[in-house]
PDB file of N, CA and C in Angstrom:
ATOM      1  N   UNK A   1      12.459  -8.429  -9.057  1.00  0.00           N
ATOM      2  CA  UNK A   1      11.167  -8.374  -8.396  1.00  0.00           C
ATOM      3  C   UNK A   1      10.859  -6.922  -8.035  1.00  0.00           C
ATOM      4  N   UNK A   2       9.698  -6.296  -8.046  1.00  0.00           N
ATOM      5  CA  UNK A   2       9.112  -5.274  -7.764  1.00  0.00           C
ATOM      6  C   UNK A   2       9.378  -4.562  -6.403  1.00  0.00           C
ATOM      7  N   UNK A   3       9.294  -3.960  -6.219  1.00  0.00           N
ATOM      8  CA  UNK A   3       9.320  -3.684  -4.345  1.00  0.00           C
ATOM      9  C   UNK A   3       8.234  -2.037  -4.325  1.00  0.00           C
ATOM     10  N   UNK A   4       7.246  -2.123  -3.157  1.00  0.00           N
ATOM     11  CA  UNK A   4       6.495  -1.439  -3.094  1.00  0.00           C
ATOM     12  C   UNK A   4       7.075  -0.953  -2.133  1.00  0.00           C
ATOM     13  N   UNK A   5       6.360   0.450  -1.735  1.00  0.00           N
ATOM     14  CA  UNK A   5       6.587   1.196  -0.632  1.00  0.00           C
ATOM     15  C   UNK A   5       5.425   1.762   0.019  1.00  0.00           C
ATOM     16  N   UNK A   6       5.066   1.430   1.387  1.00  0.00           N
ATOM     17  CA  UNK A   6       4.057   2.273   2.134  1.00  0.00           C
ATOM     18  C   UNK A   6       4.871   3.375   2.661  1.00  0.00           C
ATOM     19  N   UNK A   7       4.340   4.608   2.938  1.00  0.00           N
ATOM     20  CA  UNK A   7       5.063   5.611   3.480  1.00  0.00           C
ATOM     21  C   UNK A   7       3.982   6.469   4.489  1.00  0.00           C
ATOM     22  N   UNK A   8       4.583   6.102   5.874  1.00  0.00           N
ATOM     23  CA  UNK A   8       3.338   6.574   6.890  1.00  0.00           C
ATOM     24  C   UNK A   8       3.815   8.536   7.136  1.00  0.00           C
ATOM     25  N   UNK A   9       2.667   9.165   7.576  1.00  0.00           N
ATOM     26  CA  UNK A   9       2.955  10.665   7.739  1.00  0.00           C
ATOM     27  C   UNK A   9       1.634  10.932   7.601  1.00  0.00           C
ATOM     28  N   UNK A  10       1.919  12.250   8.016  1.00  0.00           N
ATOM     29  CA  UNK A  10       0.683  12.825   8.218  1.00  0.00           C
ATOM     30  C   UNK A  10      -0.584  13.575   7.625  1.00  0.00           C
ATOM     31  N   UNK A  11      -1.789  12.743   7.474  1.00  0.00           N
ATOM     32  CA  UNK A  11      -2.868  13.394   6.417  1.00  0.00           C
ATOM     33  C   UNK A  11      -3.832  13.291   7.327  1.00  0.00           C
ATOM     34  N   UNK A  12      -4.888  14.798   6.809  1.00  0.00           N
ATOM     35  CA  UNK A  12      -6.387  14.894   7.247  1.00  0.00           C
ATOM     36  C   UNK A  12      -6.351  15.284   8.232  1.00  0.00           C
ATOM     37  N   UNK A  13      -5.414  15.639   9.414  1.00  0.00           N
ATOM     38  CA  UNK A  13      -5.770  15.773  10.628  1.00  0.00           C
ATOM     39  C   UNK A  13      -5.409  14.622  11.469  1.00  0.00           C
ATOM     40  N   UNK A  14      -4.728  13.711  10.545  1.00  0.00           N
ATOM     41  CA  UNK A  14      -4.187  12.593  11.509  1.00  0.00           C
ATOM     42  C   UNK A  14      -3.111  12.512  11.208  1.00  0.00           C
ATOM     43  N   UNK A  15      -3.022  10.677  10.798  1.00  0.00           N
ATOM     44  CA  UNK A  15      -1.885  10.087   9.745  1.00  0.00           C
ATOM     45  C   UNK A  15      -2.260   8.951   9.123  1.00  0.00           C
ATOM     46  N   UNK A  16      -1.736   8.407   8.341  1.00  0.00           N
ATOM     47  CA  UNK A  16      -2.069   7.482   6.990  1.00  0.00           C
ATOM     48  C   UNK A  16      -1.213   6.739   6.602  1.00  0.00           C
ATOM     49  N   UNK A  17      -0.749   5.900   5.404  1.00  0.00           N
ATOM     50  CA  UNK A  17      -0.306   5.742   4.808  1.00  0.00           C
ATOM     51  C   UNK A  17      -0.438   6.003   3.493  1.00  0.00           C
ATOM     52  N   UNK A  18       0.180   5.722   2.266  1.00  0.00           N
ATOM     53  CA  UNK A  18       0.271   5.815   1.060  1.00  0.00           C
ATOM     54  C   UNK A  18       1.137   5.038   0.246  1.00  0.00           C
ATOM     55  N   UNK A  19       0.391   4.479  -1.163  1.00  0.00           N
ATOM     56  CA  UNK A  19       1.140   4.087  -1.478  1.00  0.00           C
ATOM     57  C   UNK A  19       1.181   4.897  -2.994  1.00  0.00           C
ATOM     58  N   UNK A  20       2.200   5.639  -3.635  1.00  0.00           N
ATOM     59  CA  UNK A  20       1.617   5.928  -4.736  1.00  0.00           C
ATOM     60  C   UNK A  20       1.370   7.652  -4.030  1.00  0.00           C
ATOM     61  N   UNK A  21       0.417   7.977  -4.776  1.00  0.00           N
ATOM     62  CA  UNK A  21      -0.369   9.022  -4.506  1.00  0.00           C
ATOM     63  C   UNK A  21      -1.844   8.901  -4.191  1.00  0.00           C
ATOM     64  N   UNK A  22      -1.463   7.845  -3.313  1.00  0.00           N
ATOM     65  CA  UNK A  22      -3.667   6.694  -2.536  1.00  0.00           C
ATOM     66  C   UNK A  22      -3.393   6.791  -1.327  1.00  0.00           C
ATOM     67  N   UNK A  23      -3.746   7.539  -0.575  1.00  0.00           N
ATOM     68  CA  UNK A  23      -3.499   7.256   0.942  1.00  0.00           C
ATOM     69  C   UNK A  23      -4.698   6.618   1.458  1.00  0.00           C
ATOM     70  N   UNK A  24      -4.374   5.823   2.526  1.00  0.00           N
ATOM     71  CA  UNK A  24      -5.610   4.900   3.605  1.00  0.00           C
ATOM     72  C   UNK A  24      -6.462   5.939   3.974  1.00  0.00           C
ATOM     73  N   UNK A  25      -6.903   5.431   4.970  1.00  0.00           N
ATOM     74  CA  UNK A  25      -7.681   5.979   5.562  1.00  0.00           C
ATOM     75  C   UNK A  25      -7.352   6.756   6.788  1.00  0.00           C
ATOM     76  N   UNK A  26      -7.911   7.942   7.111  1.00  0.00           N
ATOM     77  CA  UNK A  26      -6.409   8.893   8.321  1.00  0.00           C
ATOM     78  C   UNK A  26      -7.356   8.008   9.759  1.00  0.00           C
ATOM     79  N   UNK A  27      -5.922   7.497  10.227  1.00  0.00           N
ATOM     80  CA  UNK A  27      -5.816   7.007  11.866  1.00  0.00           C
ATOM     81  C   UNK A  27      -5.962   8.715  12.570  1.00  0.00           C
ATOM     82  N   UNK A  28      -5.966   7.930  13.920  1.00  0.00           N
ATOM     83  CA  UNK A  28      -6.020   8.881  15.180  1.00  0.00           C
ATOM     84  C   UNK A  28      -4.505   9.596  16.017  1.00  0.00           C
ATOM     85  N   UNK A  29      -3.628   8.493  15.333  1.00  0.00           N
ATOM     86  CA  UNK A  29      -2.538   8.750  15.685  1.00  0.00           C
ATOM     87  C   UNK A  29      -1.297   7.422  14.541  1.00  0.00           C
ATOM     88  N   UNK A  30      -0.256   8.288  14.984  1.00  0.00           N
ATOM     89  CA  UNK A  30       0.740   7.797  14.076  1.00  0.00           C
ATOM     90  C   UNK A  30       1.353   6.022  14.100  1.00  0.00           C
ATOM     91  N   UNK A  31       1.093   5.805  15.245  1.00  0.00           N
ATOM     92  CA  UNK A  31       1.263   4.385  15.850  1.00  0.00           C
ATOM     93  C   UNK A  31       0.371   3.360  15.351  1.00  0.00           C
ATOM     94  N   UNK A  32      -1.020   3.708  15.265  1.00  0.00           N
ATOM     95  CA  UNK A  32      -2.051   3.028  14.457  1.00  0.00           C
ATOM     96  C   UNK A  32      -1.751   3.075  13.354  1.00  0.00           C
ATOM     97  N   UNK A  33      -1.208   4.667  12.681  1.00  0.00           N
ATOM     98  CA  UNK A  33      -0.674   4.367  11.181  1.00  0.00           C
ATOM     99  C   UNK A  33      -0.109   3.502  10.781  1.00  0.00           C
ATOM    100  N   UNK A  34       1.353   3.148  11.427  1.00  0.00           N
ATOM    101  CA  UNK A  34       2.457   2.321  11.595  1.00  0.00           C
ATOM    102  C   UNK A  34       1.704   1.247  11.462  1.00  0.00           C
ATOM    103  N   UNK A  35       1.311   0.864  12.404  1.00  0.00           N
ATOM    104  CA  UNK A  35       0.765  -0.519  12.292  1.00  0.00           C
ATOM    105  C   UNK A  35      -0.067  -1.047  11.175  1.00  0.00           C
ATOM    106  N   UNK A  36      -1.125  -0.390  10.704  1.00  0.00           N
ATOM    107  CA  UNK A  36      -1.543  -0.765   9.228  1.00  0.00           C
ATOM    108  C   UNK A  36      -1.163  -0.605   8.208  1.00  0.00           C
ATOM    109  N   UNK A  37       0.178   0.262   7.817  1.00  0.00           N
ATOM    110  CA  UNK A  37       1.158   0.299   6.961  1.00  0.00           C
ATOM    111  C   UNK A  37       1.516  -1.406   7.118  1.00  0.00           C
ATOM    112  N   UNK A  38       1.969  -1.474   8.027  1.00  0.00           N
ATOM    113  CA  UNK A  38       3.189  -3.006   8.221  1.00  0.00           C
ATOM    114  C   UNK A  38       2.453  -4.093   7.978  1.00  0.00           C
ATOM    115  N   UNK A  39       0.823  -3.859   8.303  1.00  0.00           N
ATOM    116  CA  UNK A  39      -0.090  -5.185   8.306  1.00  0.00           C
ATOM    117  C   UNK A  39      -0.812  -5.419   6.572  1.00  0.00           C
ATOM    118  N   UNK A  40      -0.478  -4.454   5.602  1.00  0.00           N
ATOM    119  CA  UNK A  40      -0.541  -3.959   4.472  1.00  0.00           C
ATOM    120  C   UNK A  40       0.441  -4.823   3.814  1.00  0.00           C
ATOM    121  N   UNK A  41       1.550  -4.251   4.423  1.00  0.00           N
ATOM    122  CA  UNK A  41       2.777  -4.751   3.347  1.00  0.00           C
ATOM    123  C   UNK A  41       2.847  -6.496   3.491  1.00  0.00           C
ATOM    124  N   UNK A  42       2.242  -6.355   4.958  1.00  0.00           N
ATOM    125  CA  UNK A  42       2.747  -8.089   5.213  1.00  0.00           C
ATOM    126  C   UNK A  42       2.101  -8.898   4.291  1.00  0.00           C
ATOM    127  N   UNK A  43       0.625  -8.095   4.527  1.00  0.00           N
ATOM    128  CA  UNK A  43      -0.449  -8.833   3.361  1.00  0.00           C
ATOM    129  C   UNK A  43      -0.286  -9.239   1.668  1.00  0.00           C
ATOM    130  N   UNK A  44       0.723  -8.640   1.575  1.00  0.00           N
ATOM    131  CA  UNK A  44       1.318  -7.899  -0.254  1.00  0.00           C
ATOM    132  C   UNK A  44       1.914  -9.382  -0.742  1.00  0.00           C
ATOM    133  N   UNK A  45       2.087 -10.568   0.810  1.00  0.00           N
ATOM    134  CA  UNK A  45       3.210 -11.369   0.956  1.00  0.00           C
ATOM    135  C   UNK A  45       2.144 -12.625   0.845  1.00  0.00           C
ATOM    136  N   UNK A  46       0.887 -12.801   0.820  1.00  0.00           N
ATOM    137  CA  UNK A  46       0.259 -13.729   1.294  1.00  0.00           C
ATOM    138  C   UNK A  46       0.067 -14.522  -0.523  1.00  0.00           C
ATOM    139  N   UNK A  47       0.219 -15.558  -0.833  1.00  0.00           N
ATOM    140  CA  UNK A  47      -0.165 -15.733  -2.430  1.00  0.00           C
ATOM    141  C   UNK A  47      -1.544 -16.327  -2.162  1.00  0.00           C
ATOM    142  N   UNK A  48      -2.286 -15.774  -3.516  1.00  0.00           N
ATOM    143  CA  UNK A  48      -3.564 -15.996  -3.593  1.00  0.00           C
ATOM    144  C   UNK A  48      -3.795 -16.557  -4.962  1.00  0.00           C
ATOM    145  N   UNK A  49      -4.899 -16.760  -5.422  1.00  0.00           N
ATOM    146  CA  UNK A  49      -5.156 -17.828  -6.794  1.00  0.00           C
ATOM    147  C   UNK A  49      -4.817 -16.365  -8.124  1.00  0.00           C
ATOM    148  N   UNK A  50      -4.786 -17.343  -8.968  1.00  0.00           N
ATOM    149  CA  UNK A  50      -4.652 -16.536 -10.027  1.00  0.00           C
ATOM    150  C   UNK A  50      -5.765 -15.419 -10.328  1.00  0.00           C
ATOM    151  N   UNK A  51      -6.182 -14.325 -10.384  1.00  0.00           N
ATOM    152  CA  UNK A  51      -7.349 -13.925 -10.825  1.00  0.00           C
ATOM    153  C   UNK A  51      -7.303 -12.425 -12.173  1.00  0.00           C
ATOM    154  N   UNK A  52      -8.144 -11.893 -12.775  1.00  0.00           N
ATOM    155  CA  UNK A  52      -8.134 -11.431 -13.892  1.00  0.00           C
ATOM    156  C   UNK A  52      -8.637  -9.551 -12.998  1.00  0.00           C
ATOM    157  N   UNK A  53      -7.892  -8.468 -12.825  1.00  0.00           N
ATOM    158  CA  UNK A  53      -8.393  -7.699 -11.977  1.00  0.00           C
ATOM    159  C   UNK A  53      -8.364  -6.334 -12.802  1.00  0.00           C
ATOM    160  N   UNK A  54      -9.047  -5.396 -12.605  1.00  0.00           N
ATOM    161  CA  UNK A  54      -9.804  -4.311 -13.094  1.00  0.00           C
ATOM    162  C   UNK A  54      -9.390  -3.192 -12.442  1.00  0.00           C
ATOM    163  N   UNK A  55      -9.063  -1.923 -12.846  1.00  0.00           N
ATOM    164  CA  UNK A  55      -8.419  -1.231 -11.626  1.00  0.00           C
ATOM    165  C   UNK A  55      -8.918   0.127 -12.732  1.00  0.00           C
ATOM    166  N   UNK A  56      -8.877   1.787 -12.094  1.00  0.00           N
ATOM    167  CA  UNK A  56      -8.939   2.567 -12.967  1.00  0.00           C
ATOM    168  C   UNK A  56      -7.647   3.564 -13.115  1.00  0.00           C
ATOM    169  N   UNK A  57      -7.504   3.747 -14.403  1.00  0.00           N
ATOM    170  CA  UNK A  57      -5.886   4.833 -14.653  1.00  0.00           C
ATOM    171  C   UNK A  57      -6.707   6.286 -14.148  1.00  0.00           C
ATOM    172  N   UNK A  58      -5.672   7.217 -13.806  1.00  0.00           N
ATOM    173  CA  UNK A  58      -5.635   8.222 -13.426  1.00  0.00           C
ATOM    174  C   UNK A  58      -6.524   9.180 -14.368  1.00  0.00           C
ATOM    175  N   UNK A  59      -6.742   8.869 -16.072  1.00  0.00           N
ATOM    176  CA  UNK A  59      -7.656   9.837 -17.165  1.00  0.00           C
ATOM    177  C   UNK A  59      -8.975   9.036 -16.982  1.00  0.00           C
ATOM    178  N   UNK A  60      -9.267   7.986 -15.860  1.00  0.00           N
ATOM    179  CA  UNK A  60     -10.710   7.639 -15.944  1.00  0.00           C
ATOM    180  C   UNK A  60     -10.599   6.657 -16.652  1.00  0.00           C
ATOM    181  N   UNK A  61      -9.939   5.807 -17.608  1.00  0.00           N
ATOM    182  CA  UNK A  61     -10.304   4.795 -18.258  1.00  0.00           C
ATOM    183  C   UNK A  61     -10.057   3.559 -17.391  1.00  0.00           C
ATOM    184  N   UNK A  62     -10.311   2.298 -17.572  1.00  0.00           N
ATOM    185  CA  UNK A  62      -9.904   1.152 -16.859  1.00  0.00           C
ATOM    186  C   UNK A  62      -9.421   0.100 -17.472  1.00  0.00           C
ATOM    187  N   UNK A  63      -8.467  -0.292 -16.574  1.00  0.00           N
ATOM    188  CA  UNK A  63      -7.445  -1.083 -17.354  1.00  0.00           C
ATOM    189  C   UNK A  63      -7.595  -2.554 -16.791  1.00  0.00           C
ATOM    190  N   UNK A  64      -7.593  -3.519 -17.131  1.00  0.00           N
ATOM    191  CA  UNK A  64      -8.296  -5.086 -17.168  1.00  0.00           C
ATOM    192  C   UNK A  64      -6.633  -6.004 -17.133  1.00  0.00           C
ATOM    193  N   UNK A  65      -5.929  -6.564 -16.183  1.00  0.00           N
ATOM    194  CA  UNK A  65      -4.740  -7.539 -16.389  1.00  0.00           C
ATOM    195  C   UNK A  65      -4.871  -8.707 -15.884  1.00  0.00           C
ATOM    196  N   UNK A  66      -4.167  -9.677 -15.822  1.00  0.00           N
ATOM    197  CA  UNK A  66      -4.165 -10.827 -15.729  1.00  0.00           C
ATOM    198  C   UNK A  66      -3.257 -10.473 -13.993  1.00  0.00           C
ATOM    199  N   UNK A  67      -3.588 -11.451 -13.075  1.00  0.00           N
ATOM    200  CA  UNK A  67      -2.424 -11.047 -12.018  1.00  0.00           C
ATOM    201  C   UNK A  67      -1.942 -12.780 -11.470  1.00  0.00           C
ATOM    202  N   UNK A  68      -0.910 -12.904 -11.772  1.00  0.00           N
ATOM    203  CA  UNK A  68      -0.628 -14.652 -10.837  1.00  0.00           C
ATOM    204  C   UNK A  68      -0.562 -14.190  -9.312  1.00  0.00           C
ATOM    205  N   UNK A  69      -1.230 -15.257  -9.241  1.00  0.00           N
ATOM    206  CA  UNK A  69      -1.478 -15.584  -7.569  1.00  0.00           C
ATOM    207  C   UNK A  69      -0.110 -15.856  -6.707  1.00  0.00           C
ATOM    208  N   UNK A  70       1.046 -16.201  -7.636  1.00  0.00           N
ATOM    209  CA  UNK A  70       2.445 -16.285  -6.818  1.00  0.00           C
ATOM    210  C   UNK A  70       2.860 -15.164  -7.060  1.00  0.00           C
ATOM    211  N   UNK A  71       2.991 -14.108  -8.330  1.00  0.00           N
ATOM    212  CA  UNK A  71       4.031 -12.916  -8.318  1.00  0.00           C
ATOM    213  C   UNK A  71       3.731 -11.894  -7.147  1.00  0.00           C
ATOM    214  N   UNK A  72       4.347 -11.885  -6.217  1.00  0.00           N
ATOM    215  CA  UNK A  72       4.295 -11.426  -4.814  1.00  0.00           C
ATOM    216  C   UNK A  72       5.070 -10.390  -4.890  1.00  0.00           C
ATOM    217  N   UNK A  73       5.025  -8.801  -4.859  1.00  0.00           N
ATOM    218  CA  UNK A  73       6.192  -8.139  -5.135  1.00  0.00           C
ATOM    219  C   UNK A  73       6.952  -8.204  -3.462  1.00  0.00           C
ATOM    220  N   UNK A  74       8.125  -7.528  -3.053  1.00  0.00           N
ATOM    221  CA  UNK A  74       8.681  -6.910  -2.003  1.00  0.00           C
ATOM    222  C   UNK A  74       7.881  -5.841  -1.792  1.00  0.00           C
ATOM    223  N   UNK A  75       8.142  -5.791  -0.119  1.00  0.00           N
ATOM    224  CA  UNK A  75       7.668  -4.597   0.452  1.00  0.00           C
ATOM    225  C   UNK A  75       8.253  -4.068   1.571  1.00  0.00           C
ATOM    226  N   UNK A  76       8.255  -2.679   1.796  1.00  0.00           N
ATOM    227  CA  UNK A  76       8.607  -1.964   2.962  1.00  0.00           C
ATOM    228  C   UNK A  76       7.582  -0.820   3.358  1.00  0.00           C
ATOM    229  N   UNK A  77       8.214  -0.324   4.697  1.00  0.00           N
ATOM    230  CA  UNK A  77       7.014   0.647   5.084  1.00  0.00           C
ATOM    231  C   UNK A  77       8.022   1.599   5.394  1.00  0.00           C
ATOM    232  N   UNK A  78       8.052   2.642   4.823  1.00  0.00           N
ATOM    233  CA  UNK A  78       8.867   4.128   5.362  1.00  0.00           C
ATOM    234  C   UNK A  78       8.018   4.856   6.384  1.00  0.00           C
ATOM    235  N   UNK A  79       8.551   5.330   7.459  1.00  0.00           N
ATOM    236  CA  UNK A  79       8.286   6.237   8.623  1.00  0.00           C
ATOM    237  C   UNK A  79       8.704   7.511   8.241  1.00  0.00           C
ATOM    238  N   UNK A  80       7.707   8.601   7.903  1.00  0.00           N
ATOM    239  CA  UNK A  80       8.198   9.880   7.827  1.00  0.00           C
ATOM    240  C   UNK A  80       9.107  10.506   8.864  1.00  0.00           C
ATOM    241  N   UNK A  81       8.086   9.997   9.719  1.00  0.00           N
ATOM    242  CA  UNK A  81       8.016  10.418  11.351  1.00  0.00           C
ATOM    243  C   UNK A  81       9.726  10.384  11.808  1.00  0.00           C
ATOM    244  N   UNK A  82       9.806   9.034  11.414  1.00  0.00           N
ATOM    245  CA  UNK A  82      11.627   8.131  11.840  1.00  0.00           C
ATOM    246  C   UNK A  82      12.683   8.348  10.983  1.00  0.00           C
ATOM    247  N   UNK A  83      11.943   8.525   9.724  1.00  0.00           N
ATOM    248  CA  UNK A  83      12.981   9.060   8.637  1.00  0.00           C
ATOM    249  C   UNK A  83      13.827   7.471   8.094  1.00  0.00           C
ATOM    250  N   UNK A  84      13.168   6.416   8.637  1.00  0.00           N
ATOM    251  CA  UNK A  84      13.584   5.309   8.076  1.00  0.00           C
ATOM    252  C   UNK A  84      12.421   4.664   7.672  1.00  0.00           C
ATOM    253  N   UNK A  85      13.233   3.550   6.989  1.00  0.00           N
ATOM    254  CA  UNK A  85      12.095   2.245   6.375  1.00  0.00           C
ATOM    255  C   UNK A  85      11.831   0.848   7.592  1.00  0.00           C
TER     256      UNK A  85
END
């Protein structure tokens, strides 16, 4: 199974998360970060119906997959801040 990673720290003048090289949206402080990192990952956990989803690659083109509504990957949230997950 897959396992994702949020990783909270500091962007924009605040802090964020990221997953990848996509960060959220910058909080006011690191604690709010935390918390929508964790409410993110929890969400990663919820199964939803099957649906057909559209997303764009990094050269601009877009790529079209099939996604099952059960393949749920793992998730964690790394704390820069804590230096743990």
């Amino acid at each position: 199974m897959t396992t994702i990673t949020y990783d909270v720290g500091e962007h924009d003048g605040g802090f964020g998360y990221r997953l990848g090289d996509v960060w959220s949206e910058t909080y006011p402080d690191h604690d709010s970060a935390l918390a929508a990192a964790k409410s993110a990952a929890q969400r990663q956990h919820i199964e939803g119906r099957d649906a057909e989803i559209s997303y764009q690659l990094a050269d601009g083109r877009w790529q079209t997959e099939h996604a099952g509504g059960g393949d749920r990957p793992d998730t964690e949230v790394f704390d820069e801040e804590e230096g743990d997950a």
